[in-house]
Every structure is written in C-alpha cells, then in structure tokens.
PDB file of N, CA and C in Angstrom:
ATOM      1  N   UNK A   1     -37.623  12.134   3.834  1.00  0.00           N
ATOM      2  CA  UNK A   1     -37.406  12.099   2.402  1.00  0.00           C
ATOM      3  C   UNK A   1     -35.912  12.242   2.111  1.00  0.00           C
ATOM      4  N   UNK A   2     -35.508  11.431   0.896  1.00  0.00           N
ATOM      5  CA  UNK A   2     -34.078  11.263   0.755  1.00  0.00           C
ATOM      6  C   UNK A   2     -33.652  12.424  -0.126  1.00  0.00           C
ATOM      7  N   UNK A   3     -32.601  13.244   0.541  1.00  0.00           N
ATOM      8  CA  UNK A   3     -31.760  14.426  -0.672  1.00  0.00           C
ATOM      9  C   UNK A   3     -30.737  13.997  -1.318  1.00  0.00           C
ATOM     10  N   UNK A   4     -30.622  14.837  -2.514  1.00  0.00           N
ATOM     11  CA  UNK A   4     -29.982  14.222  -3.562  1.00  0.00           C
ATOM     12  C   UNK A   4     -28.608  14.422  -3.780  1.00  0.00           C
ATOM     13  N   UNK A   5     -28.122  13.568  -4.016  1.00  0.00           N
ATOM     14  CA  UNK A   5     -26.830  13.748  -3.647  1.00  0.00           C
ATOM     15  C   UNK A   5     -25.775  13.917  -5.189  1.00  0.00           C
ATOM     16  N   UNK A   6     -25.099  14.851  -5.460  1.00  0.00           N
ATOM     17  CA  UNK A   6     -24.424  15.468  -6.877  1.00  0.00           C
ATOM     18  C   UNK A   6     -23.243  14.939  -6.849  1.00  0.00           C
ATOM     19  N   UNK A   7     -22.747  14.002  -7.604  1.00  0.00           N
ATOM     20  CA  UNK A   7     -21.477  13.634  -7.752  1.00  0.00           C
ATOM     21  C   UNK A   7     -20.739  14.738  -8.845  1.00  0.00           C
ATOM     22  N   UNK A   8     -19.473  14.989  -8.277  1.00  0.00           N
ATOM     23  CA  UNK A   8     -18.724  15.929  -9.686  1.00  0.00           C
ATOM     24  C   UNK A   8     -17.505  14.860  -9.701  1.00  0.00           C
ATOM     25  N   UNK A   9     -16.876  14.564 -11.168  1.00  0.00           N
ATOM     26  CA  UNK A   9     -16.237  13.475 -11.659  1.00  0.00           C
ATOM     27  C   UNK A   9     -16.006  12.357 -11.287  1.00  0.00           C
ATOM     28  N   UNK A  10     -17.641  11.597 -11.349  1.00  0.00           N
ATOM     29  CA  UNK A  10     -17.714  10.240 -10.837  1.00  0.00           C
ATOM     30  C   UNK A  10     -17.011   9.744 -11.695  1.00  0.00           C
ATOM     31  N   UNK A  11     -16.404   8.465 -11.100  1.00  0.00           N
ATOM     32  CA  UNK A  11     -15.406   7.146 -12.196  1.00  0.00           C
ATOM     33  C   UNK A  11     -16.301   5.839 -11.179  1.00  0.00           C
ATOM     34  N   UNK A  12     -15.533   4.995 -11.614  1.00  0.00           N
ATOM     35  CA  UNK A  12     -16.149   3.248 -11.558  1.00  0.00           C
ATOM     36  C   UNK A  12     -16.129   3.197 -10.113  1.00  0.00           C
ATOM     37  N   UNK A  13     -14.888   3.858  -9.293  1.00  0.00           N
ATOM     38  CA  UNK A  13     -14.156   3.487  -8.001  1.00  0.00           C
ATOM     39  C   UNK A  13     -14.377   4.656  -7.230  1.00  0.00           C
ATOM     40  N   UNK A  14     -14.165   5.917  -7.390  1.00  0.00           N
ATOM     41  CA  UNK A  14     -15.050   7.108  -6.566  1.00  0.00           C
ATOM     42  C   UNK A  14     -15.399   8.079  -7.227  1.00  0.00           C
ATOM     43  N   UNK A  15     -15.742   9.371  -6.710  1.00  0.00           N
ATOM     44  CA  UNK A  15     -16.228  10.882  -7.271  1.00  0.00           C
ATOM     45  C   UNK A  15     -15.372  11.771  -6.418  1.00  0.00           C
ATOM     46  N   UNK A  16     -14.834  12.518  -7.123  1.00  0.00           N
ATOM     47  CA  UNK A  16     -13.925  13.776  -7.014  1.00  0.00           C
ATOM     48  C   UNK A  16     -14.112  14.671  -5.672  1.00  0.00           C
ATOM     49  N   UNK A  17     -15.694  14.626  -5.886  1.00  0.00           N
ATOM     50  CA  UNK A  17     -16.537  15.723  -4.985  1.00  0.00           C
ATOM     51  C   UNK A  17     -17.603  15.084  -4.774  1.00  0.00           C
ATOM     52  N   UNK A  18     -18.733  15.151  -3.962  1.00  0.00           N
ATOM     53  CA  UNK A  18     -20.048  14.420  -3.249  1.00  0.00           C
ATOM     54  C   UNK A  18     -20.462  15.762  -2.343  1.00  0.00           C
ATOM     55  N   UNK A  19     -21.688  16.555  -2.985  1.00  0.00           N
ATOM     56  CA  UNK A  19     -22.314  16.967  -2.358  1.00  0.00           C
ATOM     57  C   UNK A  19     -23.761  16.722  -1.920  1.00  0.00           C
ATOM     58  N   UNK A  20     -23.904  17.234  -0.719  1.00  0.00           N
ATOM     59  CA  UNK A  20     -25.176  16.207   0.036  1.00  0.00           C
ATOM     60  C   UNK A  20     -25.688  17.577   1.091  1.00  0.00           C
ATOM     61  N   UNK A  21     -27.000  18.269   1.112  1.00  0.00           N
ATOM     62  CA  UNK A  21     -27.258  18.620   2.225  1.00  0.00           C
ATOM     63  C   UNK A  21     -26.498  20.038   2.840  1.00  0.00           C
ATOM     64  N   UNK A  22     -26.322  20.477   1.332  1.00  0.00           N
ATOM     65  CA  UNK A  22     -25.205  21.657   1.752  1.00  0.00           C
ATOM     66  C   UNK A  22     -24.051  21.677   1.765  1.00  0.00           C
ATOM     67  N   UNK A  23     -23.397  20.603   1.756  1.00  0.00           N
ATOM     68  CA  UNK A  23     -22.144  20.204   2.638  1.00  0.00           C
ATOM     69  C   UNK A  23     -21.455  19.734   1.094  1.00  0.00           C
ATOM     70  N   UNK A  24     -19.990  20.019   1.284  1.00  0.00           N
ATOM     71  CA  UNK A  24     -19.252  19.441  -0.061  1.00  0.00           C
ATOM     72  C   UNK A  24     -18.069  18.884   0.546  1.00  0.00           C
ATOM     73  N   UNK A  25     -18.267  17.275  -0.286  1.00  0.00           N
ATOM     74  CA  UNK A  25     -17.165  16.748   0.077  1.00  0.00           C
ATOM     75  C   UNK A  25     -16.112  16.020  -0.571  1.00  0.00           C
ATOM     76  N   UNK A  26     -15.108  16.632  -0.314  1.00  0.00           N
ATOM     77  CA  UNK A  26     -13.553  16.410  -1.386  1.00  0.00           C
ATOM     78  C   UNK A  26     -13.085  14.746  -1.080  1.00  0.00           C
ATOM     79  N   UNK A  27     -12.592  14.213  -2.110  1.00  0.00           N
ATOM     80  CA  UNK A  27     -11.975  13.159  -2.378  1.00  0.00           C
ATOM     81  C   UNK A  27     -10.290  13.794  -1.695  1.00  0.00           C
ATOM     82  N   UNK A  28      -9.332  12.990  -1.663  1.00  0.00           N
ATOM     83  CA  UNK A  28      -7.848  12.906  -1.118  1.00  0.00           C
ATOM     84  C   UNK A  28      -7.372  13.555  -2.491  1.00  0.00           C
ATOM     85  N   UNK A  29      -7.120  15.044  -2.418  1.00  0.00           N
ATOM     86  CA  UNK A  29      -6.082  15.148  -3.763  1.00  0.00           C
ATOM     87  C   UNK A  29      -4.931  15.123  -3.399  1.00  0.00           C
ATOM     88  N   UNK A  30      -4.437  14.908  -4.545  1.00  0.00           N
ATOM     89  CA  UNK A  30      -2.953  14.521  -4.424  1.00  0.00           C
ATOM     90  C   UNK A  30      -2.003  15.653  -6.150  1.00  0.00           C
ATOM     91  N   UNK A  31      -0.880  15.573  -5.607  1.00  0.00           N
ATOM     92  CA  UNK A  31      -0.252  16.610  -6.757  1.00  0.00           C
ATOM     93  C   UNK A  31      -0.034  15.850  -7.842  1.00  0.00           C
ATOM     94  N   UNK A  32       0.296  16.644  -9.054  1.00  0.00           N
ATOM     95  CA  UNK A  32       0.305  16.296 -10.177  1.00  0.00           C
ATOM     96  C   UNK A  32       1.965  15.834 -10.484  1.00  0.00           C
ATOM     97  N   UNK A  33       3.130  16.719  -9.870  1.00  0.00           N
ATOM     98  CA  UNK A  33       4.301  16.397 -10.060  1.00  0.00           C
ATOM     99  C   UNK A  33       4.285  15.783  -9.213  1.00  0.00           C
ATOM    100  N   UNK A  34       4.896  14.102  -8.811  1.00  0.00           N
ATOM    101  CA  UNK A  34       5.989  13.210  -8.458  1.00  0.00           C
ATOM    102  C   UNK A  34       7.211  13.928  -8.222  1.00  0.00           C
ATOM    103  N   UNK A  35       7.384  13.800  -7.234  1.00  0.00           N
ATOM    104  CA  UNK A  35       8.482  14.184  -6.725  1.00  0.00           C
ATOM    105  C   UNK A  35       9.233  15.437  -6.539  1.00  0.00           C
ATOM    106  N   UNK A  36       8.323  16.154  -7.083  1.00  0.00           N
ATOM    107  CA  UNK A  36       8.410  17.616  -6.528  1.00  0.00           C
ATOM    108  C   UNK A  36       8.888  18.123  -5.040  1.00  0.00           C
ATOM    109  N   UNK A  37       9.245  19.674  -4.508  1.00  0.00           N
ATOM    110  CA  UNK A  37       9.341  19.152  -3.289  1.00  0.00           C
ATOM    111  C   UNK A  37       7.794  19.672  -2.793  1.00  0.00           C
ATOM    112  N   UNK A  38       8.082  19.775  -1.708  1.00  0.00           N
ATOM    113  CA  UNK A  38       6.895  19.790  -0.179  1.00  0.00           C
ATOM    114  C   UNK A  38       5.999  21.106  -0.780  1.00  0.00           C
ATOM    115  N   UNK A  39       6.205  21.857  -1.262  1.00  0.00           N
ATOM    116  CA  UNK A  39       5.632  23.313  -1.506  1.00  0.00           C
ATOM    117  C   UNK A  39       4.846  23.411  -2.934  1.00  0.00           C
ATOM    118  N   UNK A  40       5.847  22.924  -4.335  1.00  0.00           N
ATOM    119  CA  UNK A  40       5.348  22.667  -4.838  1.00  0.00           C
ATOM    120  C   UNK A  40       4.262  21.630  -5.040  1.00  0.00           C
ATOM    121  N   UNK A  41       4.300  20.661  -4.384  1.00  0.00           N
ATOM    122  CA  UNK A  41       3.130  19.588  -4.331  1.00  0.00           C
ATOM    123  C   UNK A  41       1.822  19.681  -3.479  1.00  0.00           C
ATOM    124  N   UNK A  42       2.375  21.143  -2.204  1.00  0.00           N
ATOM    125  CA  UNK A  42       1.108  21.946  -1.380  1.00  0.00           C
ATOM    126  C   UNK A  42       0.219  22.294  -2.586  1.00  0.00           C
ATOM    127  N   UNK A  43       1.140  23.331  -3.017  1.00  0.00           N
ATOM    128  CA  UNK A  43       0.559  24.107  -4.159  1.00  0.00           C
ATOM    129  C   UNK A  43      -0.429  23.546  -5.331  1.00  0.00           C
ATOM    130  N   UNK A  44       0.198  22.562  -5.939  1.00  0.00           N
ATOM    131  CA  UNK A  44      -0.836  21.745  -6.684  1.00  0.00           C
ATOM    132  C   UNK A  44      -1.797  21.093  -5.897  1.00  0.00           C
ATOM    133  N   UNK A  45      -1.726  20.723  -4.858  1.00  0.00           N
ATOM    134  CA  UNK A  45      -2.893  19.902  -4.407  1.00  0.00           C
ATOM    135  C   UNK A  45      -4.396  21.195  -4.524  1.00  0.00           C
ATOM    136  N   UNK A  46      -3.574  22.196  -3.122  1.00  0.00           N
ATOM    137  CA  UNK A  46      -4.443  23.358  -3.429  1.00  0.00           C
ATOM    138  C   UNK A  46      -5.132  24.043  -4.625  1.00  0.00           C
ATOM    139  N   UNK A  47      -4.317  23.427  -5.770  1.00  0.00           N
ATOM    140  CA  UNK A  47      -5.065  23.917  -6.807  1.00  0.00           C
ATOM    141  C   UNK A  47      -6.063  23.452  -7.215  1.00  0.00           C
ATOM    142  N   UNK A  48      -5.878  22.415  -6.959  1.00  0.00           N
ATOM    143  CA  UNK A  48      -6.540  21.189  -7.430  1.00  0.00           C
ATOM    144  C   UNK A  48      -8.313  20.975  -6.295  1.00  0.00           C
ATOM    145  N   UNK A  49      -7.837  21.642  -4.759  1.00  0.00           N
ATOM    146  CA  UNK A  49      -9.144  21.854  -4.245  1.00  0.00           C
ATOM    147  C   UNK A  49      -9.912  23.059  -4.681  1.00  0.00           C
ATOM    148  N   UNK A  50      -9.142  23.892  -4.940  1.00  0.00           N
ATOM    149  CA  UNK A  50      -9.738  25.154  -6.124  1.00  0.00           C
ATOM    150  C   UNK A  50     -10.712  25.182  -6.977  1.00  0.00           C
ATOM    151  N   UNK A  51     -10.102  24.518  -7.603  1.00  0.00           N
ATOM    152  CA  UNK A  51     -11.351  23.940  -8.950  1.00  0.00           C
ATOM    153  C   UNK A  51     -12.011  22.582  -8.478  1.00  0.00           C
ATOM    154  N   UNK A  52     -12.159  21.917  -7.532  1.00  0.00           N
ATOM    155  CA  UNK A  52     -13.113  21.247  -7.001  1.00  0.00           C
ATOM    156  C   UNK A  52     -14.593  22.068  -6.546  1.00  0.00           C
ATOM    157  N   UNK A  53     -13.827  22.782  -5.725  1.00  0.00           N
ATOM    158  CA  UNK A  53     -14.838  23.792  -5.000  1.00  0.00           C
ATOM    159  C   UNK A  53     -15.187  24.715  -5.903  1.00  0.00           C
ATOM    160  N   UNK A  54     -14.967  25.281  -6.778  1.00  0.00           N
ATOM    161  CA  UNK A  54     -15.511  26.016  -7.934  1.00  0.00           C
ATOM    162  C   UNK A  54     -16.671  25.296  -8.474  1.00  0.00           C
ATOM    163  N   UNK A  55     -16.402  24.109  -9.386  1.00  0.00           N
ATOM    164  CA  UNK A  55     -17.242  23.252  -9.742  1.00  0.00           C
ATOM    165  C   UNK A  55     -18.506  22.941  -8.872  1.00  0.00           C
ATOM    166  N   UNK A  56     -18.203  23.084  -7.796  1.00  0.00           N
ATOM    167  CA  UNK A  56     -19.128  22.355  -6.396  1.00  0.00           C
ATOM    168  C   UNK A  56     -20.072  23.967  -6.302  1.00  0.00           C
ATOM    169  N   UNK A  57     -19.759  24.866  -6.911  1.00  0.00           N
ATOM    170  CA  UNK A  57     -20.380  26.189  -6.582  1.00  0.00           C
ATOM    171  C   UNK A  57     -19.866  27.019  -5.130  1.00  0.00           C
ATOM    172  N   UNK A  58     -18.673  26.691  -4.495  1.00  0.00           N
ATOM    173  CA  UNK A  58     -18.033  26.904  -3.418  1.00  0.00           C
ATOM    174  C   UNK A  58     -16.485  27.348  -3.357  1.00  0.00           C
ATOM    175  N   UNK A  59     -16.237  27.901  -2.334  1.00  0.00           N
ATOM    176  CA  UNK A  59     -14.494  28.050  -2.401  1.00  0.00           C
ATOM    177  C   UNK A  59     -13.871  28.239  -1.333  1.00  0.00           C
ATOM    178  N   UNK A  60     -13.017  28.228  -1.217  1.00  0.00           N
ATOM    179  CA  UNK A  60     -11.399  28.192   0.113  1.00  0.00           C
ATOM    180  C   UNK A  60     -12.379  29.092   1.185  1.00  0.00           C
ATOM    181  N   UNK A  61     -13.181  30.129   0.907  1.00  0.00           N
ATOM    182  CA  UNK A  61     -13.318  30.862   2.641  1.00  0.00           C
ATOM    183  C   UNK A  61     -14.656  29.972   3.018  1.00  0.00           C
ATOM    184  N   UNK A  62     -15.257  29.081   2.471  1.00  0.00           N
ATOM    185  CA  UNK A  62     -16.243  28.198   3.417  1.00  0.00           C
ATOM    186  C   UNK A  62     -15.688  26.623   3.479  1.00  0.00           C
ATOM    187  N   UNK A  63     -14.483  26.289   3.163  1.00  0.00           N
ATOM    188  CA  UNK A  63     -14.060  25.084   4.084  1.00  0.00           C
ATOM    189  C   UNK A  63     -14.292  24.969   5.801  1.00  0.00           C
ATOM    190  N   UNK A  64     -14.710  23.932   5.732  1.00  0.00           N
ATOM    191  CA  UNK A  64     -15.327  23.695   7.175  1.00  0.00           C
ATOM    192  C   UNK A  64     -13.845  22.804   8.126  1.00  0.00           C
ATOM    193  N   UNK A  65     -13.525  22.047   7.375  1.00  0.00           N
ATOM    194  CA  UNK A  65     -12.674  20.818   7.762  1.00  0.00           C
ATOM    195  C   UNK A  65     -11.266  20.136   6.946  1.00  0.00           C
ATOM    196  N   UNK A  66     -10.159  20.521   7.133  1.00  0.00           N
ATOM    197  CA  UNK A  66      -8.875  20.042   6.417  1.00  0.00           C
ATOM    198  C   UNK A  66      -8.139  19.136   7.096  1.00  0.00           C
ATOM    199  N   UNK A  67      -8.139  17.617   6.609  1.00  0.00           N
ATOM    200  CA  UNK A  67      -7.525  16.823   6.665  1.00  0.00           C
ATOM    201  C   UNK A  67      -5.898  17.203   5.719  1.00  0.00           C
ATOM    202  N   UNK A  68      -5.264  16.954   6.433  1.00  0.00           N
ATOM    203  CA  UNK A  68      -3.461  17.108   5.757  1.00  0.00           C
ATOM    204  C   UNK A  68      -3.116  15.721   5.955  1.00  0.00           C
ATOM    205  N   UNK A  69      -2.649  15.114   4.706  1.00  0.00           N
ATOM    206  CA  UNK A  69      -1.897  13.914   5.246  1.00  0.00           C
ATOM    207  C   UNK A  69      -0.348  14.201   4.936  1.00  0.00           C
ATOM    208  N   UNK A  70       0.801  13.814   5.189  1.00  0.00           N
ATOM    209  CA  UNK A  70       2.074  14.146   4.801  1.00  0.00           C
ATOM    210  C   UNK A  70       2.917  12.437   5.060  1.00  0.00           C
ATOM    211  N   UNK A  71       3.458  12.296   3.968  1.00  0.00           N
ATOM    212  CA  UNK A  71       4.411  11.297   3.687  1.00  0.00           C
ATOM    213  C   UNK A  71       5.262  11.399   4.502  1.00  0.00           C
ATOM    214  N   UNK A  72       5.820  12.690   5.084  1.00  0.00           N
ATOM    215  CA  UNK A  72       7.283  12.444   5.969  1.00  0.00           C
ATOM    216  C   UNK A  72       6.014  13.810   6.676  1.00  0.00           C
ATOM    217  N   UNK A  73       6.356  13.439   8.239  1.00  0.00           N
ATOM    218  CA  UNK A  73       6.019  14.813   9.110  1.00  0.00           C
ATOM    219  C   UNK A  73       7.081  15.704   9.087  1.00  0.00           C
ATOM    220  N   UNK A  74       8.361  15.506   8.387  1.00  0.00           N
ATOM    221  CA  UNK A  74       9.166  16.563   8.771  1.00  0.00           C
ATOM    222  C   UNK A  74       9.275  17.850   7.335  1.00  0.00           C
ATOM    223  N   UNK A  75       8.054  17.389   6.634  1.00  0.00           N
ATOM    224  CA  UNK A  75       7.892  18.383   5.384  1.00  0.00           C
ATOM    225  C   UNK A  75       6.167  19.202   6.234  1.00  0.00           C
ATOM    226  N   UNK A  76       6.492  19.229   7.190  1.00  0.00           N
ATOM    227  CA  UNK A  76       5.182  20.048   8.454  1.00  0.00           C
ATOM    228  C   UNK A  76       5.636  21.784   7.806  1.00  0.00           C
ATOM    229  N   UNK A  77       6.701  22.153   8.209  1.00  0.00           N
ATOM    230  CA  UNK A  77       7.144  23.524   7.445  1.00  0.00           C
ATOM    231  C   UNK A  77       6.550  23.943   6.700  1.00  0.00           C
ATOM    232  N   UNK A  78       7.345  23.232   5.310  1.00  0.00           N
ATOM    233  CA  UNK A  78       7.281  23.534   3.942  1.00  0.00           C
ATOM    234  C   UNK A  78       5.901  23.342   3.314  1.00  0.00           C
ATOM    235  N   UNK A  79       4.977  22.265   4.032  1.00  0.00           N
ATOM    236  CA  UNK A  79       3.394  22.409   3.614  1.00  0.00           C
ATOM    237  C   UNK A  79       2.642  24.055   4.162  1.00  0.00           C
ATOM    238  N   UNK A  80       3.310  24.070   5.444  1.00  0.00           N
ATOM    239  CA  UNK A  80       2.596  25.345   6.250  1.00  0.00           C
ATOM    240  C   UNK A  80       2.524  26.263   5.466  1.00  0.00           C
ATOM    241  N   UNK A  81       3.961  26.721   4.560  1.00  0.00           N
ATOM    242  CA  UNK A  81       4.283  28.125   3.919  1.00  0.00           C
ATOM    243  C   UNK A  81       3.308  27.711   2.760  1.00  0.00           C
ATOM    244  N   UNK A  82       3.152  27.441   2.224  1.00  0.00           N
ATOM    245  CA  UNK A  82       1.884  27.035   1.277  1.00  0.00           C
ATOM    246  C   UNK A  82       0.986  26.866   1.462  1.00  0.00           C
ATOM    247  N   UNK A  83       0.283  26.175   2.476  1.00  0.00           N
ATOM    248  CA  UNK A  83      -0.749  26.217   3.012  1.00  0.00           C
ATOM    249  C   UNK A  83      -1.048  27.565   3.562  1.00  0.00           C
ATOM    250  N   UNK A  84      -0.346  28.154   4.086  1.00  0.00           N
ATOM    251  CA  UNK A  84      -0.512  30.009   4.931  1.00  0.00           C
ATOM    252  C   UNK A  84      -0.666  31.014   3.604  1.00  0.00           C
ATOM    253  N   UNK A  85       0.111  30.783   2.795  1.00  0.00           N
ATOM    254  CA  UNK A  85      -0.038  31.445   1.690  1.00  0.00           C
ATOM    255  C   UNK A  85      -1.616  31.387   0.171  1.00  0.00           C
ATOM    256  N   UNK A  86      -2.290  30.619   0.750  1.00  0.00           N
ATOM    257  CA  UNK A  86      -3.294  29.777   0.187  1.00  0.00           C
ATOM    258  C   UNK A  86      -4.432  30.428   0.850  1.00  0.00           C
ATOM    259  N   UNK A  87      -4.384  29.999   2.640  1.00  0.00           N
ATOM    260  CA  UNK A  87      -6.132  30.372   3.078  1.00  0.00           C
ATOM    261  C   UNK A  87      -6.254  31.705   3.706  1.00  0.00           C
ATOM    262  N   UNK A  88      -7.348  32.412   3.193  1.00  0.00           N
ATOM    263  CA  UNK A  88      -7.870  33.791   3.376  1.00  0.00           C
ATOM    264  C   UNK A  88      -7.613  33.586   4.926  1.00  0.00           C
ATOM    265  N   UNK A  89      -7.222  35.082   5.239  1.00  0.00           N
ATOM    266  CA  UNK A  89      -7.484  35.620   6.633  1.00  0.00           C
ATOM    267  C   UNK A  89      -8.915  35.527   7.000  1.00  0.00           C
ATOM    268  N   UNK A  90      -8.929  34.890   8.508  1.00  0.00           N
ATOM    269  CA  UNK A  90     -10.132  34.835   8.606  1.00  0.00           C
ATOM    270  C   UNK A  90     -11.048  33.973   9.202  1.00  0.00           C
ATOM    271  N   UNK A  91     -10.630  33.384   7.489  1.00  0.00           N
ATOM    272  CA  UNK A  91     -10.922  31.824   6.932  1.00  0.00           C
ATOM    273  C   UNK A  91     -10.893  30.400   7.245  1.00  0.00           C
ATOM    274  N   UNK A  92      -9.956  30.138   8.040  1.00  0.00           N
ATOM    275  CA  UNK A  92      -8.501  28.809   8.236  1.00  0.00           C
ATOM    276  C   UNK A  92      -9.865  28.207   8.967  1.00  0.00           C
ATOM    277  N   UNK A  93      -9.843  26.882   8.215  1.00  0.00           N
ATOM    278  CA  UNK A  93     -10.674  25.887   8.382  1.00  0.00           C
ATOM    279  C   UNK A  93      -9.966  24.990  10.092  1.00  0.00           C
ATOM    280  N   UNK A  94     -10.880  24.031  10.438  1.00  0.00           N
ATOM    281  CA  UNK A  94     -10.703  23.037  11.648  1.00  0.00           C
ATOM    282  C   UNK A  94      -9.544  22.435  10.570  1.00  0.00           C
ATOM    283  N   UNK A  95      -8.014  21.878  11.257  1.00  0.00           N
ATOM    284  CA  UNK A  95      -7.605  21.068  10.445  1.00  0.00           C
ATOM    285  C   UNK A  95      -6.923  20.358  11.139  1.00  0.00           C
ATOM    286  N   UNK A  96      -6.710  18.992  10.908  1.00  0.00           N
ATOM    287  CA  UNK A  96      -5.420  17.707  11.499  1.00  0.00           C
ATOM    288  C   UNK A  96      -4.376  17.478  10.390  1.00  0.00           C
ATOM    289  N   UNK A  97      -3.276  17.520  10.950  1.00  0.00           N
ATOM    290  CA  UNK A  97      -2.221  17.072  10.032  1.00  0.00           C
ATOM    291  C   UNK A  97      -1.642  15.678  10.611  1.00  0.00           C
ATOM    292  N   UNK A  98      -1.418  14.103   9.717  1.00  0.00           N
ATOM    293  CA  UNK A  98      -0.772  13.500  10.460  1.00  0.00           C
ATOM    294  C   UNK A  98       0.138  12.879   9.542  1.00  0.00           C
ATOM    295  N   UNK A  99       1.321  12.223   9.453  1.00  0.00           N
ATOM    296  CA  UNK A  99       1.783  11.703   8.571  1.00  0.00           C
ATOM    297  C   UNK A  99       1.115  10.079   8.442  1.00  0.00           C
ATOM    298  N   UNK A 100       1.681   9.995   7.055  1.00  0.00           N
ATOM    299  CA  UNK A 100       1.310   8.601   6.412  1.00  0.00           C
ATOM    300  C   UNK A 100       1.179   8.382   5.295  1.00  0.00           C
ATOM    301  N   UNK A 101       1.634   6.918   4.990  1.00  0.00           N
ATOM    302  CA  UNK A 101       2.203   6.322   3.828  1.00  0.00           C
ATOM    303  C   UNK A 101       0.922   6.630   2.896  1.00  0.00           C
ATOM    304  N   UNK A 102       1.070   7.321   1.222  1.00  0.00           N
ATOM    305  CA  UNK A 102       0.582   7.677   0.652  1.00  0.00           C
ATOM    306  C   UNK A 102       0.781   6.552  -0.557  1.00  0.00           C
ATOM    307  N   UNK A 103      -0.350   6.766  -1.064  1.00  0.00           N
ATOM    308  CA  UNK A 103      -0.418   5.804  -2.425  1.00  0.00           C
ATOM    309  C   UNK A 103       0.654   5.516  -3.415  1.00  0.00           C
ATOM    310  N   UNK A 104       0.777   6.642  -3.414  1.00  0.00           N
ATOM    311  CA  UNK A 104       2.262   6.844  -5.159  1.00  0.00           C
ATOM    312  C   UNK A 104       3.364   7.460  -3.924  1.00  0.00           C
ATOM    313  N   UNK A 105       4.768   6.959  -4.086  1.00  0.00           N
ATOM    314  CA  UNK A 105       6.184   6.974  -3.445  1.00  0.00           C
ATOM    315  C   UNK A 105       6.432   8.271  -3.315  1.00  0.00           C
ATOM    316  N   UNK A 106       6.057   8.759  -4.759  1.00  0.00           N
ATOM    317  CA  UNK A 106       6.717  10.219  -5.123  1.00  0.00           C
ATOM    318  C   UNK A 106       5.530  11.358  -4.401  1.00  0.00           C
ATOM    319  N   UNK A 107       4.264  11.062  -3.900  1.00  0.00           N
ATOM    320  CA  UNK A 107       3.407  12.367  -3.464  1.00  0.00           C
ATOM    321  C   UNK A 107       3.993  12.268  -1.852  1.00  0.00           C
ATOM    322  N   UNK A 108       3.935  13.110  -1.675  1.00  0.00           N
ATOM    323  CA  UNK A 108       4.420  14.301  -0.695  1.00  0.00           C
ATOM    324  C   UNK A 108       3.478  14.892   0.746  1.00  0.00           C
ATOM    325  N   UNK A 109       1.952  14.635  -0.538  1.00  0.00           N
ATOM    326  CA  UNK A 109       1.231  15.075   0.691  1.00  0.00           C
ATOM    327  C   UNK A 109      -0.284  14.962   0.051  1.00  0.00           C
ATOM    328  N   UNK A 110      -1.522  14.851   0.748  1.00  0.00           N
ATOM    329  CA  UNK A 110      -2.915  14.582   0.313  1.00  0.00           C
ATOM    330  C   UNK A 110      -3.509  15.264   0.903  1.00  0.00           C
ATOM    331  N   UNK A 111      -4.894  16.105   0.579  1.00  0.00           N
ATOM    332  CA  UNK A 111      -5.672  16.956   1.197  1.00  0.00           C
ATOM    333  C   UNK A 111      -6.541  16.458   0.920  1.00  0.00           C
ATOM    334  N   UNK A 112      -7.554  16.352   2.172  1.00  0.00           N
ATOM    335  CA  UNK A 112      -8.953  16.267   1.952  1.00  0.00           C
ATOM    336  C   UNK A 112      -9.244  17.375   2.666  1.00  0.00           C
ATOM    337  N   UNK A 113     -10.437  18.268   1.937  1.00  0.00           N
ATOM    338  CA  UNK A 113     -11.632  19.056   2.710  1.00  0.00           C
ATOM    339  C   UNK A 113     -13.108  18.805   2.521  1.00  0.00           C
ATOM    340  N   UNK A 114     -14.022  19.485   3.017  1.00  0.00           N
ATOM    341  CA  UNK A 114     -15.276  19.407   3.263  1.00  0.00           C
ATOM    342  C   UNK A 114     -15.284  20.775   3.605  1.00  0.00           C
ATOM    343  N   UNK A 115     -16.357  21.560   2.811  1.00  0.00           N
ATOM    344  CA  UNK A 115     -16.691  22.411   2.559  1.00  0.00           C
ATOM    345  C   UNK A 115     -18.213  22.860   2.631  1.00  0.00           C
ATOM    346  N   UNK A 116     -18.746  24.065   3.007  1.00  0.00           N
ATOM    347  CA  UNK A 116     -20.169  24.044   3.148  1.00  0.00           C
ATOM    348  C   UNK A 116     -20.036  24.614   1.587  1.00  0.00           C
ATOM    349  N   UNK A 117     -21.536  24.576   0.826  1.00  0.00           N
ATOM    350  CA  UNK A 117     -21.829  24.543  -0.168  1.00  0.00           C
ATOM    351  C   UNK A 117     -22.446  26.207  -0.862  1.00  0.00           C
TER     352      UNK A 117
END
C-alpha cells in the first residue's frame, strides 16, 4: 500500500520539503543575500533549514544527511565556523561537502538535508 507523501511549499517546478515514510526531505536552500560573504550566507541558508524542519514537525538534532555545496572550495573555513556554530553537540549529521557552480553568481553556498521526521 502506497504512503502519503506531504509536500510543504509546493510551486509548479518543486516543494520546499517532501516528506515520505518518516523521512524529511529538503530542497537545495540557498541564502537570501547575494553576495554576502561565506558566513553570512551559511547562516541564512541554516536558517532557512530551520524553519523547513519546523514546518516538517522536525529539527537540526534529527538530520540524518548534509549535502554542502560551495561555489568556491576555498570558502570550506568560513562555512565550517557557521556550520559548527549551528549543529548541536552530539548531533552532526553524515555530511559531503563539494564545490560547484551554483545557480545565482552571487550564492556562496547550498544545503540540502534529509531529516528523520
């Protein structure tokens, strides 16, 4: 039998969040300031999985899996101190960081997670 699967802010082209089976799964956020540097644009992304996972009924200490993408690998640092400053002791999800060319010039960096529910 098929389970049901909860979209949180479906649009035409994807959904924000897709939970299925327990499991919650994040769309690529990306920061709100352009061109910000490396920390500030950690920071917003993270915020931004915050209130994903809120919405989803979930939060930062049951991420299962963090994808990091980074526009330049040499902003690896300046994501870390934000990123370290962000996940509970404990907590720190499976994660890959790799660089690569991001949608908009000015983002910095994209997170995807997956989260248990």
């Amino acid at each position: 039998m098929a389970q049901h699967v909860t979209r949180i802010d479906a649009g035409a082209r994807m959904s924000e969040a897709c939970i299925h089976a327990g499991v919650v799964h994040l769309a690529g956020q990306v920061p709100e300031t352009a061109g910000a540097d490396i920390e500030v644009q950690t920071r917003e992304v993270l915020e931004a999985i915050d209130a994903l996972l809120l919405q989803a009924g979930t939060d930062r200490t049951r991420i299962l899996r963090a994808q990091v993408y980074l526009a330049d690998i040499a902003d690896f640092d300046g994501m870390n101190r934000a990123w370290d400053a962000w996940v509970v002791p404990g907590h720190a999800p499976a994660r890959a960081t790799v660089e690569a060319r991001l949608a908009d010039p000015g983002w910095k960096v994209e997170i995807v997670v997956t989260a248990a529910a």
